[in-house]
PDB file of N, CA and C in Angstrom:
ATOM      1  N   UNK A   1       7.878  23.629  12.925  1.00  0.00           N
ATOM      2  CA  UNK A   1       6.602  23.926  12.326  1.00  0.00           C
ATOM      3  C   UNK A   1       6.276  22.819  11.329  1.00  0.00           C
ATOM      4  N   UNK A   2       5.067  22.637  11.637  1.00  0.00           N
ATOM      5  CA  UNK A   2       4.270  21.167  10.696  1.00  0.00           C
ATOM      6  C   UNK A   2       3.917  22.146   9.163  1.00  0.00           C
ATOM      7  N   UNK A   3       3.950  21.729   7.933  1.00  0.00           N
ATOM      8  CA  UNK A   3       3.125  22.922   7.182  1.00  0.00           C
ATOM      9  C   UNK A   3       2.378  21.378   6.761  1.00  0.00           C
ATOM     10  N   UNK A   4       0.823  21.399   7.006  1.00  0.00           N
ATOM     11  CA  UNK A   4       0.016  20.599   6.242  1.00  0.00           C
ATOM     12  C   UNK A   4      -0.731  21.098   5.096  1.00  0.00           C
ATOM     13  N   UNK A   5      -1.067  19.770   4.312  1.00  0.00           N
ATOM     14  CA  UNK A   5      -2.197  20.672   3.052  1.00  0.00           C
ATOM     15  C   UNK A   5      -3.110  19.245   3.300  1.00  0.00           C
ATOM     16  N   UNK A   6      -4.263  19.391   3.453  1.00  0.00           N
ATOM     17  CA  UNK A   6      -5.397  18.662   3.152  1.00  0.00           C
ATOM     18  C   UNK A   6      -5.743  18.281   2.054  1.00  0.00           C
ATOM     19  N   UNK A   7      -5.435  16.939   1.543  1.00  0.00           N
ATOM     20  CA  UNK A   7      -5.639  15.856   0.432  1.00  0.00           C
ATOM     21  C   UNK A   7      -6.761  15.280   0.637  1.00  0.00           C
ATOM     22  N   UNK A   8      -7.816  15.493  -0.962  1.00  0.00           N
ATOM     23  CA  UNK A   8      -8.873  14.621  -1.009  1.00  0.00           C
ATOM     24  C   UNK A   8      -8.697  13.110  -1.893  1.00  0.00           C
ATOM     25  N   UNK A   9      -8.992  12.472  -1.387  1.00  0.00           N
ATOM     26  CA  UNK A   9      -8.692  11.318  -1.532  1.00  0.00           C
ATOM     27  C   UNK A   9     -10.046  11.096  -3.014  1.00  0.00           C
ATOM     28  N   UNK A  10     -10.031  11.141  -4.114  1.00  0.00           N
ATOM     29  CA  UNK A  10     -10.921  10.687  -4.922  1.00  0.00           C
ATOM     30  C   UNK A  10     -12.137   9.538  -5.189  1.00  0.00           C
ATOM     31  N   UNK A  11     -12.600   9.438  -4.060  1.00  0.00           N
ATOM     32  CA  UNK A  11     -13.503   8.543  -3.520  1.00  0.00           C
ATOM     33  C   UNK A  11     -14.706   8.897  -3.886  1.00  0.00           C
ATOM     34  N   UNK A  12     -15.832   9.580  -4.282  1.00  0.00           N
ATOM     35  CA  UNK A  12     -17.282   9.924  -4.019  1.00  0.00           C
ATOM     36  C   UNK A  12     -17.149  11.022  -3.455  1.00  0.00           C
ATOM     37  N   UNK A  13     -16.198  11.873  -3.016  1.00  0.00           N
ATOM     38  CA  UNK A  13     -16.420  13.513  -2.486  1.00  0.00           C
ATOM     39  C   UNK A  13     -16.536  13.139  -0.912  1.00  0.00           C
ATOM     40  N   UNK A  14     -16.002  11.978  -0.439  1.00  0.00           N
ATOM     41  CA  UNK A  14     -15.934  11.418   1.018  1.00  0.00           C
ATOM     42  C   UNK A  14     -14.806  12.467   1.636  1.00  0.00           C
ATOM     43  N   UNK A  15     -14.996  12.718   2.543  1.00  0.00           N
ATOM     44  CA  UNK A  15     -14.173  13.540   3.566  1.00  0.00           C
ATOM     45  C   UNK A  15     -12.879  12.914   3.521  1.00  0.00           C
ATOM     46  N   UNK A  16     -11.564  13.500   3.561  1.00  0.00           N
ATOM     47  CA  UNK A  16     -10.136  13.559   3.481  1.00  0.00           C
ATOM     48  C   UNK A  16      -9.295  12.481   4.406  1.00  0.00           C
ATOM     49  N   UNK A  17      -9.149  11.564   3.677  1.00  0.00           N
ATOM     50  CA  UNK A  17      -8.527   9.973   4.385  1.00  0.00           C
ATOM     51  C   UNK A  17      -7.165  10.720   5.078  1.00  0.00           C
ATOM     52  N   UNK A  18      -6.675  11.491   4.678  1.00  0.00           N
ATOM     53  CA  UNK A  18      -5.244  11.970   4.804  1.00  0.00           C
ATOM     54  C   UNK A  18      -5.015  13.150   4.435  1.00  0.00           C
ATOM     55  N   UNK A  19      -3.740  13.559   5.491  1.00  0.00           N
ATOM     56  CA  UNK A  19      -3.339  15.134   5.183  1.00  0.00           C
ATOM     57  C   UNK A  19      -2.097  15.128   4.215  1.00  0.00           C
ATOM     58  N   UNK A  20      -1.523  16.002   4.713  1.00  0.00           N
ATOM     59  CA  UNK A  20       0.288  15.761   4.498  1.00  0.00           C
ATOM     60  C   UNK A  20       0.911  16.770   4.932  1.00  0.00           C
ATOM     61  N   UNK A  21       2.125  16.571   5.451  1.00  0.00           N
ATOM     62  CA  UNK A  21       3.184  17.066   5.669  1.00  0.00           C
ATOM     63  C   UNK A  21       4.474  17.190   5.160  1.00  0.00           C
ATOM     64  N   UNK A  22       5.057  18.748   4.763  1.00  0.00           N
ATOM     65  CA  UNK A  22       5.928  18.686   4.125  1.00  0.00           C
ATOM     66  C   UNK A  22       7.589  18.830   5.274  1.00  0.00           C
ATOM     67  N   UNK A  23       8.558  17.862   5.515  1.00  0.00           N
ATOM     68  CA  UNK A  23       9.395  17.769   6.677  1.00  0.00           C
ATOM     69  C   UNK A  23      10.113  19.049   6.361  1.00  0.00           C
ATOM     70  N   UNK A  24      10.519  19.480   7.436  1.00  0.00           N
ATOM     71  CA  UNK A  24      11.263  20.469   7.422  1.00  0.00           C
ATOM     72  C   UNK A  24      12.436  20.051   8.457  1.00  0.00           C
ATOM     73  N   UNK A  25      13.759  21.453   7.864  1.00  0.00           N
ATOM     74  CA  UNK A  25      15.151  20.775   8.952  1.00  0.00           C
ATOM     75  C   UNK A  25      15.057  20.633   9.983  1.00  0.00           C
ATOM     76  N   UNK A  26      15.881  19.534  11.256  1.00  0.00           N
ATOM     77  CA  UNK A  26      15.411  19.900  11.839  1.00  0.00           C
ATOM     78  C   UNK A  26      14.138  19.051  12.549  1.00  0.00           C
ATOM     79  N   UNK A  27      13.323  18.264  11.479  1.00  0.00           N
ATOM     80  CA  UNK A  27      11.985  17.547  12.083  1.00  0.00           C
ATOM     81  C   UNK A  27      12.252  15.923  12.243  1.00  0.00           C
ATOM     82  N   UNK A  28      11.587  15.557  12.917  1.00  0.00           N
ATOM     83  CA  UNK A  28      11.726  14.116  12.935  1.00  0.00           C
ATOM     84  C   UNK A  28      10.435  13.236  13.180  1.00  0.00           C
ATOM     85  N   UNK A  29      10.365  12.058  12.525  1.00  0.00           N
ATOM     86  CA  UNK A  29       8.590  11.408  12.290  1.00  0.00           C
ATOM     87  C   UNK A  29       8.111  11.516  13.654  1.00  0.00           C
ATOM     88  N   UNK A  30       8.830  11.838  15.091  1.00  0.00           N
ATOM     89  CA  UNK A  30       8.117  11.650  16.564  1.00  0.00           C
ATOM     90  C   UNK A  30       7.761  13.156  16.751  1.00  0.00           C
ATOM     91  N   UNK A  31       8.533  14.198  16.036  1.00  0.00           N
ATOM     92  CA  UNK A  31       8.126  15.601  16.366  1.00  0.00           C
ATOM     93  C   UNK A  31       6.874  15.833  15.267  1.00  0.00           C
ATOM     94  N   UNK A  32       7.074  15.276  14.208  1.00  0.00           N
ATOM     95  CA  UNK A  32       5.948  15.621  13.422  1.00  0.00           C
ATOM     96  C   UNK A  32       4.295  14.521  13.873  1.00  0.00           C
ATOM     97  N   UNK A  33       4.190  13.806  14.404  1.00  0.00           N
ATOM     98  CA  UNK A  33       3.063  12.693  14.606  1.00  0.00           C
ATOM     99  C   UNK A  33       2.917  13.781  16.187  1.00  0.00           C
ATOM    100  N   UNK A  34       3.857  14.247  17.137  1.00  0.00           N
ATOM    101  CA  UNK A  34       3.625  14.921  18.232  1.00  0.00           C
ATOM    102  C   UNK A  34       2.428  16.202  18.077  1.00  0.00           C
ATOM    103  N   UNK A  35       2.981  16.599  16.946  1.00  0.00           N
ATOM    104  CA  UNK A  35       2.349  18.197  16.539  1.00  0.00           C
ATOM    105  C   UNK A  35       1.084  17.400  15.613  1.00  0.00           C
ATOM    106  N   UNK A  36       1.058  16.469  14.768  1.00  0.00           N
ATOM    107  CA  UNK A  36      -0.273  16.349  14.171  1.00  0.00           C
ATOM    108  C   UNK A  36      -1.198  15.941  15.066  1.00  0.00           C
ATOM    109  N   UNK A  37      -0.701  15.215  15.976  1.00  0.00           N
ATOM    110  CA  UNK A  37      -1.662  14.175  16.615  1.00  0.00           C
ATOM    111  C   UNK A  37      -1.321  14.455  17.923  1.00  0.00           C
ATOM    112  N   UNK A  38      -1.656  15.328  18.596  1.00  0.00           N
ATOM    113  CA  UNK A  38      -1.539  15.863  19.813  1.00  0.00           C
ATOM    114  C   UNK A  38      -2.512  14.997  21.058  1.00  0.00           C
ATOM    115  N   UNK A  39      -3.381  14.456  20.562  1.00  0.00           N
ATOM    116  CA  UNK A  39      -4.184  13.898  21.656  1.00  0.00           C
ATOM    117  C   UNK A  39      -3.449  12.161  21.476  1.00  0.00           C
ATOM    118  N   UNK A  40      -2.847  11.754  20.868  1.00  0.00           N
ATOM    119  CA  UNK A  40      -2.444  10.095  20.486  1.00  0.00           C
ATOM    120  C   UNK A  40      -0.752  10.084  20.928  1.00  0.00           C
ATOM    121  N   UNK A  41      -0.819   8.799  21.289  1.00  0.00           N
ATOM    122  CA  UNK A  41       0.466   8.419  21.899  1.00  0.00           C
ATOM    123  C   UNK A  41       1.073   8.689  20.803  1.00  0.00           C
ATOM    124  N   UNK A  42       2.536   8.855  20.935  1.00  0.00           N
ATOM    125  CA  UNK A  42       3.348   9.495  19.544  1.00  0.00           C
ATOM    126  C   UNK A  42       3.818   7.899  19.356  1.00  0.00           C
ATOM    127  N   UNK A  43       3.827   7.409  19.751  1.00  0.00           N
ATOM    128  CA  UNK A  43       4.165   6.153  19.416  1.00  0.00           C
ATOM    129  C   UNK A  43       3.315   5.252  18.287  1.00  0.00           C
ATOM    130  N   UNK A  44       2.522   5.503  18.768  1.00  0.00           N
ATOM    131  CA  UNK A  44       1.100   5.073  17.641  1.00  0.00           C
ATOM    132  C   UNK A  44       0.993   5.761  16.457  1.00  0.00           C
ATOM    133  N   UNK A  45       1.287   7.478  16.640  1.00  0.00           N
ATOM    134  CA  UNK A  45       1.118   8.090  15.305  1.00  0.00           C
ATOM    135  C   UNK A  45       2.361   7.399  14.303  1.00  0.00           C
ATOM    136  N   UNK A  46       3.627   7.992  15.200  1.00  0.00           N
ATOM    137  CA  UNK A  46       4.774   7.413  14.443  1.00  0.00           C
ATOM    138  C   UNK A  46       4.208   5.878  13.150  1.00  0.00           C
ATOM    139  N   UNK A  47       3.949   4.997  14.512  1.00  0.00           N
ATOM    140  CA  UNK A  47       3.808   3.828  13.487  1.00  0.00           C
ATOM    141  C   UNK A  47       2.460   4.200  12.406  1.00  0.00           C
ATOM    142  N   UNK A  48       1.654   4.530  12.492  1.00  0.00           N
ATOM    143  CA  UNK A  48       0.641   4.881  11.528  1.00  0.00           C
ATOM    144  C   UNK A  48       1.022   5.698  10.289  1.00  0.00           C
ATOM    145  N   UNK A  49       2.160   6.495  10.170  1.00  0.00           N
ATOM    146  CA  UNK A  49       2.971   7.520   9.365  1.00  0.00           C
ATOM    147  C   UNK A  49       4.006   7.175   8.667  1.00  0.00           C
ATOM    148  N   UNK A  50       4.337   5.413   9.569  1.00  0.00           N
ATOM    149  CA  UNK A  50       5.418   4.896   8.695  1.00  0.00           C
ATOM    150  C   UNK A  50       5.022   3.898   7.804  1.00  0.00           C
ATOM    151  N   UNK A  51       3.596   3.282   7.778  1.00  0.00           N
ATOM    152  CA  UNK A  51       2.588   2.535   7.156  1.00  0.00           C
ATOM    153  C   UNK A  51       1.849   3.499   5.858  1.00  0.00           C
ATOM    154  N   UNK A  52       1.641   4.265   6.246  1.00  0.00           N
ATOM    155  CA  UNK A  52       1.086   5.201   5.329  1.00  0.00           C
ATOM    156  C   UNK A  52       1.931   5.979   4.380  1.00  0.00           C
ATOM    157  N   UNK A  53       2.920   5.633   4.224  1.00  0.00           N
ATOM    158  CA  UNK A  53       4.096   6.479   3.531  1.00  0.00           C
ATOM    159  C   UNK A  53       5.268   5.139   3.502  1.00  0.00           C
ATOM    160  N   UNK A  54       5.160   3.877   3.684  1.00  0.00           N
ATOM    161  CA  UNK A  54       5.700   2.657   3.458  1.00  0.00           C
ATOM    162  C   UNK A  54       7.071   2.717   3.640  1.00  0.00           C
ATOM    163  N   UNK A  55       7.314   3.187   4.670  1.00  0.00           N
ATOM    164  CA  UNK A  55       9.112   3.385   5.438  1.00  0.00           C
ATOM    165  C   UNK A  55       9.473   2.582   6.387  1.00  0.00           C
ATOM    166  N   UNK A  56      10.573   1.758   6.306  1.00  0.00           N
ATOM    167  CA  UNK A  56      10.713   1.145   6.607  1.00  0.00           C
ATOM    168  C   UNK A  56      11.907   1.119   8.117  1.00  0.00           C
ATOM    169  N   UNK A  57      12.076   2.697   8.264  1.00  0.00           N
ATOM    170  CA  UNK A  57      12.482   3.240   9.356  1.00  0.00           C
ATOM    171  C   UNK A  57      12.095   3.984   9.745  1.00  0.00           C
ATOM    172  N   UNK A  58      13.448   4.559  10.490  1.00  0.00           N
ATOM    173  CA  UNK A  58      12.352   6.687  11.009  1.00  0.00           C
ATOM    174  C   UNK A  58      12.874   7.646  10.785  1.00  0.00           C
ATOM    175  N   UNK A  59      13.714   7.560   9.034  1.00  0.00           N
ATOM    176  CA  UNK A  59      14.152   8.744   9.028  1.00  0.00           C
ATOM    177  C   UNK A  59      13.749   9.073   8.438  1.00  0.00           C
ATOM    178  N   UNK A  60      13.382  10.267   8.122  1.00  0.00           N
ATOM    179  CA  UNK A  60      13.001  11.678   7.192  1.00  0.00           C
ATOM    180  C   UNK A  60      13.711  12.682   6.620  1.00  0.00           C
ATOM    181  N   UNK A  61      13.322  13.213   5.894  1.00  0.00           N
ATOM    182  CA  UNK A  61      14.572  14.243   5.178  1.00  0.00           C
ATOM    183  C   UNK A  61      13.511  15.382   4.522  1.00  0.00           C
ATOM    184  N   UNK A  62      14.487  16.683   5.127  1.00  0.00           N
ATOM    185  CA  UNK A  62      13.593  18.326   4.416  1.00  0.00           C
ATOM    186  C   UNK A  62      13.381  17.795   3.200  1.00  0.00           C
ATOM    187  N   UNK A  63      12.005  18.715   3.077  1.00  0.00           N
ATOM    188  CA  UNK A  63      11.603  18.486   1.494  1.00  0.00           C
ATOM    189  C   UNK A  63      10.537  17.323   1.140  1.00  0.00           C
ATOM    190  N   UNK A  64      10.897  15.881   2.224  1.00  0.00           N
ATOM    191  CA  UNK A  64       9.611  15.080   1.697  1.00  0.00           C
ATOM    192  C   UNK A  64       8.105  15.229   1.883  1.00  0.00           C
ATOM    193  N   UNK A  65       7.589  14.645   1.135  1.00  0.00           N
ATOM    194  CA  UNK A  65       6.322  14.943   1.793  1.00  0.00           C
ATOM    195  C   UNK A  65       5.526  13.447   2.457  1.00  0.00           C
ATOM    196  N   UNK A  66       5.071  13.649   3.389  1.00  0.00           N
ATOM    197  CA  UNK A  66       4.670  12.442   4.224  1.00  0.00           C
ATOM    198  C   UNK A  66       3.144  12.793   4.155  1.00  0.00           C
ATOM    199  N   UNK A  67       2.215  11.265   4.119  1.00  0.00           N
ATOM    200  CA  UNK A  67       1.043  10.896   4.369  1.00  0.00           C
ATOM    201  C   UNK A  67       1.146  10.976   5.904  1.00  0.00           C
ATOM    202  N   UNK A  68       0.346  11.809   6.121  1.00  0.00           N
ATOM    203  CA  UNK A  68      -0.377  11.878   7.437  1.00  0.00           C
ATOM    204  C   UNK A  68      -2.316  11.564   7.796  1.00  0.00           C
ATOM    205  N   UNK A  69      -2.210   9.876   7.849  1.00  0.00           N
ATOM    206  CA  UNK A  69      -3.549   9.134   8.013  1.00  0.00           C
ATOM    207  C   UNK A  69      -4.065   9.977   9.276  1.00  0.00           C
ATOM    208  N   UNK A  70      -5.498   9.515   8.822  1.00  0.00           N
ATOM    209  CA  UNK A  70      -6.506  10.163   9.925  1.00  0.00           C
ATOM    210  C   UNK A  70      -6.997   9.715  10.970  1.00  0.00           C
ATOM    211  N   UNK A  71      -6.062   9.705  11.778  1.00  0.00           N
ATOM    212  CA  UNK A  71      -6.509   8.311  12.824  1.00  0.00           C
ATOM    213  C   UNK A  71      -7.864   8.757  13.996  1.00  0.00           C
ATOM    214  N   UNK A  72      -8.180   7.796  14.570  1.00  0.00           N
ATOM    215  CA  UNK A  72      -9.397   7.927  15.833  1.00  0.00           C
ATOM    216  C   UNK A  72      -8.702   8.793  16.661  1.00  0.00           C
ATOM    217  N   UNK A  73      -9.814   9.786  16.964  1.00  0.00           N
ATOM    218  CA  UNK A  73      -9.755  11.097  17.504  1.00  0.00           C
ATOM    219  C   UNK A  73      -8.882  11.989  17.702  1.00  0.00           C
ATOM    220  N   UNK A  74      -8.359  12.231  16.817  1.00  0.00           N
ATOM    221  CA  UNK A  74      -7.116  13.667  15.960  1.00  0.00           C
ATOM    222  C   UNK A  74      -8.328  14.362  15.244  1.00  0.00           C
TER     223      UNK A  74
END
């Protein structure tokens, strides 16, 4: 299970650049970009999730919370 919360980005009241996700045990950045981004190659989300949260691999750990960008058509 993904748990997201919708982050407004402090811009002018512009619609939400990014979500987030809090990892849970158990998850991994290809299961979580799978479940956010269901219509996008997980390959693409992955890399978009590891840019947006500045990781420099693919691991994750319960408890963090990850930027999840808003990519073209999600």
């Amino acid at each position: 299970m993904v748990v997201v919360a919708m982050t407004q980005i402090a811009l002018g009241g512009q619609r939400p650049q990014y979500s987030t996700a809090t990892v849970q045990a158990g998850q991994s950045l290809w299961s979580i970009a799978a479940a956010h981004y269901p219509q996008t190659d997980p390959r693409q989300s992955v890399l978009a999730i590891q840019q947006a949260n500045h990781l420099a691999g693919g691991r994750v750990y319960p408890g963090e919370v990850l930027r999840l960008p808003a990519l073209p058509g999600s």
